[in-house]
N, C-alpha and C. Protein backbone atom coordinates (compact mmCIF):
# COMPACT_ATOMS: atom_id res chain seq x y z
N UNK A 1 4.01 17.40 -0.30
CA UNK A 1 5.31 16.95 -0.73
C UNK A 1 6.35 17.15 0.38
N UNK A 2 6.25 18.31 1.51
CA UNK A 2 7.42 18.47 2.31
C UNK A 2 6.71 17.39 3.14
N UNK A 3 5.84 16.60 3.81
CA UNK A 3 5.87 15.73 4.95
C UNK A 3 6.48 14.27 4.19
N UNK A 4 6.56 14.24 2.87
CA UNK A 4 7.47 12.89 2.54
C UNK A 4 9.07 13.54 1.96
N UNK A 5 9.59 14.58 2.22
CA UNK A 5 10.51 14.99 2.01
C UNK A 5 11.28 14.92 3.40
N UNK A 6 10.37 15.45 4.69
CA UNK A 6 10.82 14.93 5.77
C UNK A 6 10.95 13.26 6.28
N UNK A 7 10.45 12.39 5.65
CA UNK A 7 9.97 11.14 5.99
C UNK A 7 11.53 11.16 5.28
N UNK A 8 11.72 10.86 4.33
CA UNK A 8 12.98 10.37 3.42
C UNK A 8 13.97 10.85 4.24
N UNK A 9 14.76 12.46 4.43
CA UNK A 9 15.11 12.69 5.10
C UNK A 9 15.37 12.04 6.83
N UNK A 10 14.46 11.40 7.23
CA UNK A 10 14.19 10.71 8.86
C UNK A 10 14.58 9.71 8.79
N UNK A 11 14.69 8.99 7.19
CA UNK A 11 15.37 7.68 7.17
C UNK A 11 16.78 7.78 6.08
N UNK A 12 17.43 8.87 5.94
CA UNK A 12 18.36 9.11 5.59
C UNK A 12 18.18 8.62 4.27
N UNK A 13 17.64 8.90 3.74
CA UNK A 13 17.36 8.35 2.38
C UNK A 13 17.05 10.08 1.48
N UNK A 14 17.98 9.60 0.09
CA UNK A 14 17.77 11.28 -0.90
C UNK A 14 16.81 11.46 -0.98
N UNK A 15 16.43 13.04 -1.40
CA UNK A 15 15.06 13.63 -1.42
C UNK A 15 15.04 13.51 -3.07
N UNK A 16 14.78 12.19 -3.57
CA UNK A 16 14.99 12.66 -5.41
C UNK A 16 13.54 12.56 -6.33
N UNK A 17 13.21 13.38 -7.06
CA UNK A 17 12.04 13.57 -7.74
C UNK A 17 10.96 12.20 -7.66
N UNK A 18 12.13 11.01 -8.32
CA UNK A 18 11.71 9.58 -8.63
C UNK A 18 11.07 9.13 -6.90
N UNK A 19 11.63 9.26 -6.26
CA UNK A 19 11.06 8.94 -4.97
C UNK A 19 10.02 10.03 -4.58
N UNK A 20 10.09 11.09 -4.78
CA UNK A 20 8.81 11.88 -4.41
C UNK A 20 7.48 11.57 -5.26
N UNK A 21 7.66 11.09 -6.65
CA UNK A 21 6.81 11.18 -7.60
C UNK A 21 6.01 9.84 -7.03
N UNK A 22 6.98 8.85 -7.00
CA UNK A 22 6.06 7.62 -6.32
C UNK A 22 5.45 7.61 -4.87
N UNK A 23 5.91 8.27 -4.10
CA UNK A 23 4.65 8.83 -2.95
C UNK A 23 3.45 9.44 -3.13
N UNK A 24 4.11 10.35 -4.04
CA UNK A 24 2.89 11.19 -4.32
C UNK A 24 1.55 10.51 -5.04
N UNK A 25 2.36 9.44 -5.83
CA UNK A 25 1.15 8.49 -6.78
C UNK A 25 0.43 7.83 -5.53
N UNK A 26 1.36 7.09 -5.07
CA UNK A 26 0.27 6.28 -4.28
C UNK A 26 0.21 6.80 -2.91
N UNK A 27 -0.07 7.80 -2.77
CA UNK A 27 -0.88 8.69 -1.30
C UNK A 27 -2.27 9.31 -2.82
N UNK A 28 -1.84 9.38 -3.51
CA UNK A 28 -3.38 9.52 -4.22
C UNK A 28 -4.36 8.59 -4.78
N UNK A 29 -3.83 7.88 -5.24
CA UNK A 29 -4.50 6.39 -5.37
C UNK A 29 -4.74 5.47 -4.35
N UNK A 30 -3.69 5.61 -3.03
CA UNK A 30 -4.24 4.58 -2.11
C UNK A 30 -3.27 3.21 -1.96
N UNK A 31 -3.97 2.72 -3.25
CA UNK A 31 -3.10 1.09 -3.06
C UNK A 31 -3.02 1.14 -4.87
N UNK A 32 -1.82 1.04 -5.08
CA UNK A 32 -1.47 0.97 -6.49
C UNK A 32 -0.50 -0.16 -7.06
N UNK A 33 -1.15 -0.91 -8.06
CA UNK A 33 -0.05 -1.82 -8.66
C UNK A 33 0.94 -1.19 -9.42
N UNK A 34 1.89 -1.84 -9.89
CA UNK A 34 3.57 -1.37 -10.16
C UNK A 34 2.85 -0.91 -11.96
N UNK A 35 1.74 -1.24 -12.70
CA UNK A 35 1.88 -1.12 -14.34
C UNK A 35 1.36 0.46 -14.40
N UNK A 36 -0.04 0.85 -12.91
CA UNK A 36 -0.37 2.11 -13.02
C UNK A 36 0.70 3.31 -12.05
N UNK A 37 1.31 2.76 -11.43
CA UNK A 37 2.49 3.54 -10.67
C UNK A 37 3.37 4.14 -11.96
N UNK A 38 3.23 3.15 -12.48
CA UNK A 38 4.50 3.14 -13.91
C UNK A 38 4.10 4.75 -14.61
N UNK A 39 3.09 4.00 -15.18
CA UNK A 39 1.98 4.95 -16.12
C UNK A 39 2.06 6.68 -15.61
N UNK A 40 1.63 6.23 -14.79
CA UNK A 40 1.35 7.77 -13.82
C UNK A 40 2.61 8.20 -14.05
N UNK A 41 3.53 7.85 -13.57
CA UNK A 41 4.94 8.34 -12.95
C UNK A 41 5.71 8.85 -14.32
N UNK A 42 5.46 8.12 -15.59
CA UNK A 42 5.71 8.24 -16.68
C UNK A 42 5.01 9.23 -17.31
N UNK A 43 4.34 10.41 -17.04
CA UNK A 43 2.92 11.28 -17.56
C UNK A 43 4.01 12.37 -17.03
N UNK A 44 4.67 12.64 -16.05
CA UNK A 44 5.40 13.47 -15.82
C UNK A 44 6.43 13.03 -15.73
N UNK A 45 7.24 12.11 -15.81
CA UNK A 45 9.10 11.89 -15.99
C UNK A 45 8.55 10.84 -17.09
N UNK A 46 8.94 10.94 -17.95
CA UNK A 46 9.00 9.72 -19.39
C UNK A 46 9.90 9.43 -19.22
N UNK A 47 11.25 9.95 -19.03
CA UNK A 47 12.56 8.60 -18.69
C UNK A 47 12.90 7.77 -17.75
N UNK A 48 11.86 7.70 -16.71
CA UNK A 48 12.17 7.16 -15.84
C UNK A 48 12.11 5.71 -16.54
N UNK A 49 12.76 4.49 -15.53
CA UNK A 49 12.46 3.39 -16.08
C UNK A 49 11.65 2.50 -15.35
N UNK A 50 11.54 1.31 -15.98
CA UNK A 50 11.06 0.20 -14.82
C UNK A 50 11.97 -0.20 -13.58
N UNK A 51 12.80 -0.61 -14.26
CA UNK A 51 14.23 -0.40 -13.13
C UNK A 51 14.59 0.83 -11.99
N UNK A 52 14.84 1.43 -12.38
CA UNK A 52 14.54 3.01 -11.69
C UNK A 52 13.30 2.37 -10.33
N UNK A 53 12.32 2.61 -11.17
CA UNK A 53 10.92 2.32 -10.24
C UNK A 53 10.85 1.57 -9.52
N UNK A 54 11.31 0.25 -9.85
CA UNK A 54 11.74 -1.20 -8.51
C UNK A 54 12.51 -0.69 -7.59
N UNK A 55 14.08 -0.34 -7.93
CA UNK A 55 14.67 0.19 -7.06
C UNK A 55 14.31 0.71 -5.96
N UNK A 56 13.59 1.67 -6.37
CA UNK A 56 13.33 3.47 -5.63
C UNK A 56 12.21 2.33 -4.93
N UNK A 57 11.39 1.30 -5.54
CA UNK A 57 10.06 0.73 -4.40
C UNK A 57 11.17 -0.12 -3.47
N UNK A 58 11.66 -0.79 -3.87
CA UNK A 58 12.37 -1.73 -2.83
C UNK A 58 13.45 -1.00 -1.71
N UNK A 59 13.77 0.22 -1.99
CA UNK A 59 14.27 1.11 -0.90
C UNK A 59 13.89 1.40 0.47
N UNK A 60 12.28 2.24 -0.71
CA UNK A 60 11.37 2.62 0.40
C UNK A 60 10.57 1.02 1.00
N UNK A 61 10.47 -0.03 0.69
CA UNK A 61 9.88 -0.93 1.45
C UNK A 61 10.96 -1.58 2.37
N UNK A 62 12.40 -1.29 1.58
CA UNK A 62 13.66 -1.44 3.26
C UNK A 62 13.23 -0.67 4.78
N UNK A 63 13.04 0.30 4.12
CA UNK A 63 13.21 1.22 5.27
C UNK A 63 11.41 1.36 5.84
N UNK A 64 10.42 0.33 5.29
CA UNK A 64 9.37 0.67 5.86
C UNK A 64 8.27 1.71 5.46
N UNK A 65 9.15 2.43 4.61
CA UNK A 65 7.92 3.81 4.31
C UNK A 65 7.16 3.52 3.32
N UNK A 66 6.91 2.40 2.36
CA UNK A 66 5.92 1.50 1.68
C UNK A 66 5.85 0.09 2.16
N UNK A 67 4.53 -0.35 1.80
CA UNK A 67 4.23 -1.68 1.82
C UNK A 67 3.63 -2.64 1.21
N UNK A 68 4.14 -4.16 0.57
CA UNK A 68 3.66 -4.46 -0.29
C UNK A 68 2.41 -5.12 0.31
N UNK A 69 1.15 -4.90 -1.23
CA UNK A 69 -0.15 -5.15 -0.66
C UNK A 69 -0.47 -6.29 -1.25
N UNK A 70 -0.59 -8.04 -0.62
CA UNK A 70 -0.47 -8.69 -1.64
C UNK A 70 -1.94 -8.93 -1.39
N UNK A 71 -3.00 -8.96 -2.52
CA UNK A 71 -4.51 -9.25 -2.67
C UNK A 71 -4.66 -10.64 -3.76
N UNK A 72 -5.68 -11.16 -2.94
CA UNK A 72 -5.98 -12.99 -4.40
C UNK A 72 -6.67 -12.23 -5.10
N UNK A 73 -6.01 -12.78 -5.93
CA UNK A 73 -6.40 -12.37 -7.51
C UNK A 73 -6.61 -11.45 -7.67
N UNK A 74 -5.34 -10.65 -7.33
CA UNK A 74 -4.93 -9.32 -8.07
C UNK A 74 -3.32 -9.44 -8.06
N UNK A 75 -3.02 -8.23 -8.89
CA UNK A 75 -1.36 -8.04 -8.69
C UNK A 75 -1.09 -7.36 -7.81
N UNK A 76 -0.27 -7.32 -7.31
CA UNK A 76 0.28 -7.17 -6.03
C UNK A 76 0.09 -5.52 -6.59
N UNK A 77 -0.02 -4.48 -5.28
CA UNK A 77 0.01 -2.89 -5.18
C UNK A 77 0.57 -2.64 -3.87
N UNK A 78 1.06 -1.33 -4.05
CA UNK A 78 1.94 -0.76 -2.89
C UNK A 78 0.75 0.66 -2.38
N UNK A 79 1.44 0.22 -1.43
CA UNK A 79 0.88 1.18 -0.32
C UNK A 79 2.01 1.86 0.45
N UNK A 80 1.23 3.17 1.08
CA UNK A 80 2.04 3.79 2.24
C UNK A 80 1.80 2.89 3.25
N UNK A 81 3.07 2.48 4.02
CA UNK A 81 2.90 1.85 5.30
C UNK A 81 2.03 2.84 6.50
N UNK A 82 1.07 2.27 7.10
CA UNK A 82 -0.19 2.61 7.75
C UNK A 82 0.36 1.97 9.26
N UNK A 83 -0.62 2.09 9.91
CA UNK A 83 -1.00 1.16 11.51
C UNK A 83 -1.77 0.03 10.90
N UNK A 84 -1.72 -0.85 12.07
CA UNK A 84 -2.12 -2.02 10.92
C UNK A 84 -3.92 -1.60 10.84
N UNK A 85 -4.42 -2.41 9.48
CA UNK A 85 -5.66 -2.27 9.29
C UNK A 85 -6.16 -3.40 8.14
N UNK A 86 -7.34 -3.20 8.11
CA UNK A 86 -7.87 -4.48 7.26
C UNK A 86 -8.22 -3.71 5.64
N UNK A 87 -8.60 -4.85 4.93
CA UNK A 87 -8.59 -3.90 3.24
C UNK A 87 -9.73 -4.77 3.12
N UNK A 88 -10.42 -4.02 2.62
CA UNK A 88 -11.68 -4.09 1.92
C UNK A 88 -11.94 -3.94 0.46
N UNK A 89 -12.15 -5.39 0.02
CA UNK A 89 -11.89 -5.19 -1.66
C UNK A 89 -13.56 -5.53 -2.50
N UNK A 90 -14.19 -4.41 -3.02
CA UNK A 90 -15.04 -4.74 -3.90
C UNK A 90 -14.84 -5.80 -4.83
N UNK A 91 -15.76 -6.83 -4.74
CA UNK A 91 -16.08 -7.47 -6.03
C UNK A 91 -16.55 -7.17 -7.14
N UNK A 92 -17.27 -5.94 -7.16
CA UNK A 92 -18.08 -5.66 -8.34
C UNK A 92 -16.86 -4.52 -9.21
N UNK A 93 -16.31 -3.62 -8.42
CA UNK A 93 -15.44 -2.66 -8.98
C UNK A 93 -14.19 -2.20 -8.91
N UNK A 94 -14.05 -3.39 -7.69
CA UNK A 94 -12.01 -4.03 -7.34
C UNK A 94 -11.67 -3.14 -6.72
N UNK A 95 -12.08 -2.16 -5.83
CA UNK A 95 -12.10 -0.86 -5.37
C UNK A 95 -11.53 -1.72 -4.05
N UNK A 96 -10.25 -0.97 -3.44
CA UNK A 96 -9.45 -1.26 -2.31
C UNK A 96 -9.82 -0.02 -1.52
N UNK A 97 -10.13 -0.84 -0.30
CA UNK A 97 -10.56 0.66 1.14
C UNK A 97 -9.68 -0.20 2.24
N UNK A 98 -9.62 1.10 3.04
CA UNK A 98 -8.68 0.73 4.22
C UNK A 98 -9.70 0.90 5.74
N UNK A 99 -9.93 -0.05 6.39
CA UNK A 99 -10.65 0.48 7.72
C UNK A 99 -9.71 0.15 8.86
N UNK A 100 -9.65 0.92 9.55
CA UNK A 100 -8.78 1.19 10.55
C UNK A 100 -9.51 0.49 12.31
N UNK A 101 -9.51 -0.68 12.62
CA UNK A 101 -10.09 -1.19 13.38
C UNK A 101 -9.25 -1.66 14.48
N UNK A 102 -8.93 -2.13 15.34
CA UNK A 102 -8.14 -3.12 16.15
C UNK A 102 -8.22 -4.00 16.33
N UNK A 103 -7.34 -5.19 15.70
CA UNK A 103 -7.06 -6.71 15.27
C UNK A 103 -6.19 -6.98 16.09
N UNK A 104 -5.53 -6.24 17.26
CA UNK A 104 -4.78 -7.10 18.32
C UNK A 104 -5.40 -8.31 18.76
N UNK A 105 -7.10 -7.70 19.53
CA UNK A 105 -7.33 -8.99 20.40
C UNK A 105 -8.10 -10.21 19.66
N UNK A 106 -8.09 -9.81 18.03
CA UNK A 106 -8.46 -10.90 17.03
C UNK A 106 -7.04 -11.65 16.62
N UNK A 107 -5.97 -11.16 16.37
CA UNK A 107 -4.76 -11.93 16.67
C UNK A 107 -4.46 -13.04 17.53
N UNK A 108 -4.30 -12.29 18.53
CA UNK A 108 -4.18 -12.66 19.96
C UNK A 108 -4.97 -13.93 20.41
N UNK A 109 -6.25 -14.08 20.02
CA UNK A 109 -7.48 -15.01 19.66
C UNK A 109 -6.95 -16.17 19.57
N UNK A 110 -6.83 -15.84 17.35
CA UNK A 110 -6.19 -16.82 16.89
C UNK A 110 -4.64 -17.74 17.33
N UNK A 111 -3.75 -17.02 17.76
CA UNK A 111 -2.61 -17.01 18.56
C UNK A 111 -3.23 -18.31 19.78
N UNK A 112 -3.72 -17.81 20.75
CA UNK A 112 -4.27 -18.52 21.74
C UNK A 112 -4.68 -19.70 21.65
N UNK A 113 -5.96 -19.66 20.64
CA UNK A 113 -6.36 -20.66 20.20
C UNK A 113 -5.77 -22.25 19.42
N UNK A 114 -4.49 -21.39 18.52
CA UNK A 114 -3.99 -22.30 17.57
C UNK A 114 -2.66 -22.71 17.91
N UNK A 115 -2.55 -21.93 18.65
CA UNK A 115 -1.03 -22.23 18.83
C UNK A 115 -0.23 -21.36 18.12
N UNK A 116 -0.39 -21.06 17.35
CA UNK A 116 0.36 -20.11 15.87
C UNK A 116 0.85 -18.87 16.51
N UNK A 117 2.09 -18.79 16.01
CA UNK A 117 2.78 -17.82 16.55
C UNK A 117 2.74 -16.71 15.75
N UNK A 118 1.87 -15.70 15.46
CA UNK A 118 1.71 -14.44 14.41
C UNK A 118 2.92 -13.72 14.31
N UNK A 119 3.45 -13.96 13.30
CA UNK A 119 4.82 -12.65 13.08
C UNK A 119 4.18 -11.08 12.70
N UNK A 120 3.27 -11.57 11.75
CA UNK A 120 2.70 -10.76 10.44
C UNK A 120 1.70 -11.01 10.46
N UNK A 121 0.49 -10.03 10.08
CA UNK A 121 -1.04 -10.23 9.69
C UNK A 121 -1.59 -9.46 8.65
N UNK A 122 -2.26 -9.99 7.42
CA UNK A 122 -2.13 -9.34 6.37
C UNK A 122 -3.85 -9.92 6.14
N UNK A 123 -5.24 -8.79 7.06
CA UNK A 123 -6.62 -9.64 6.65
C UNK A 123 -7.38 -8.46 5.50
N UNK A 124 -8.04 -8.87 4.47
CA UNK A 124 -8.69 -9.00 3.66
C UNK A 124 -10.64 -9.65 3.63
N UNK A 125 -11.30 -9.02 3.44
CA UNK A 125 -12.28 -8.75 3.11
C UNK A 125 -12.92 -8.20 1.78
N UNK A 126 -13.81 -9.50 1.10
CA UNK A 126 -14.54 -9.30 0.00
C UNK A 126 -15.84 -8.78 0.21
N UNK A 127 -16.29 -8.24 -0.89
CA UNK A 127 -17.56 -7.57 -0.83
C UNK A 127 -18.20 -6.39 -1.44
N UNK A 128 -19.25 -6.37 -1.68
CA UNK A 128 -19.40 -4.88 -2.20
C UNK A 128 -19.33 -3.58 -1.52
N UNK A 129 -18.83 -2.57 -2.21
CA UNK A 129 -18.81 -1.21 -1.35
C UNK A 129 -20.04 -0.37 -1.36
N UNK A 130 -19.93 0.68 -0.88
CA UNK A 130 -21.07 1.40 -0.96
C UNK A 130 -21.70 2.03 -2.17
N UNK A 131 -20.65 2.39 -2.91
CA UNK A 131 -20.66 2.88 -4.10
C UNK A 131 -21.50 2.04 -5.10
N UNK A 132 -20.67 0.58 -5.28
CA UNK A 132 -21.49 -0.46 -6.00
C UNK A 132 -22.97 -0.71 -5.60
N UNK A 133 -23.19 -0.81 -4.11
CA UNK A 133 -24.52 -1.55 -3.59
C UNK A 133 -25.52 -0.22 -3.62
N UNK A 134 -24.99 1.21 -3.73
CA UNK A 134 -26.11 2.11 -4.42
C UNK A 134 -26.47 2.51 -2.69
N UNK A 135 -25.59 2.39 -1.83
CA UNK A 135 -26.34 3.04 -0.54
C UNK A 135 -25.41 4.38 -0.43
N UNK A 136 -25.59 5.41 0.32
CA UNK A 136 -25.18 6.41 0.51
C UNK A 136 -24.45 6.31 1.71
């Protein structure tokens, strides 16, 4: 809790429960949509609201310290903003993983190749995980 108390703090932003509680959810879950952020967040503050909760997400995604995760065919989930990396989404158990690879000179590639000027890169990968396919 104190390394996102310093983070808030670094971006001048209050240190308030509602904002700690939603770090804390999704640094444990990973990548979380807004109905189980809710849920969770609501198990220990019941008054918080939905409103409340947008807010406090659209703050922290001003300032960078979340990021929205948009996946096909799913609802959108937030994440802690990372270095960039690719997501890995089970088909069998919808299970979101993060691998940490370097997609500069696969950018860069596409860039070259297409002409396309990359602002943003947001890649995705289907498939089963390890868990599902029963390998260790």
């Amino acid at each position: 809790m104190e390394h996102f108390k310093a983070l808030l703090q670094a971006n001048q932003l209050k240190s308030t429960h509602q904002r700690l509680a939603i770090l804390e959810a999704i640094e444990r879950f990973g990548h979380i949509d807004i109905d189980t952020l809710y849920t969770t967040i609501t198990q220990k503050y019941p008054t918080m609201s939905k409103a409340t909760l947008y807010r406090n997400i659209n703050d922290l995604m001003s300032f960078s310290i979340l990021e929205e995760v948009k996946l096909p065919h799913q609802k959108q989930h937030y994440e802690i903003k990372k270095v960039p990396h690719v997501h890995l989404i089970c088909t069998k158990c919808g299970g979101i993983e993060d691998i940490f690879i370097e997609t500069k000179s696969l950018l860069e590639t596409i860039s070259s190749q297409s002409g396309f000027q990359i602002q943003k890169s947001f890649i995705v990968m289907n498939g089963i995980c390890k868990r599902c396919s029963g390998k260790k």
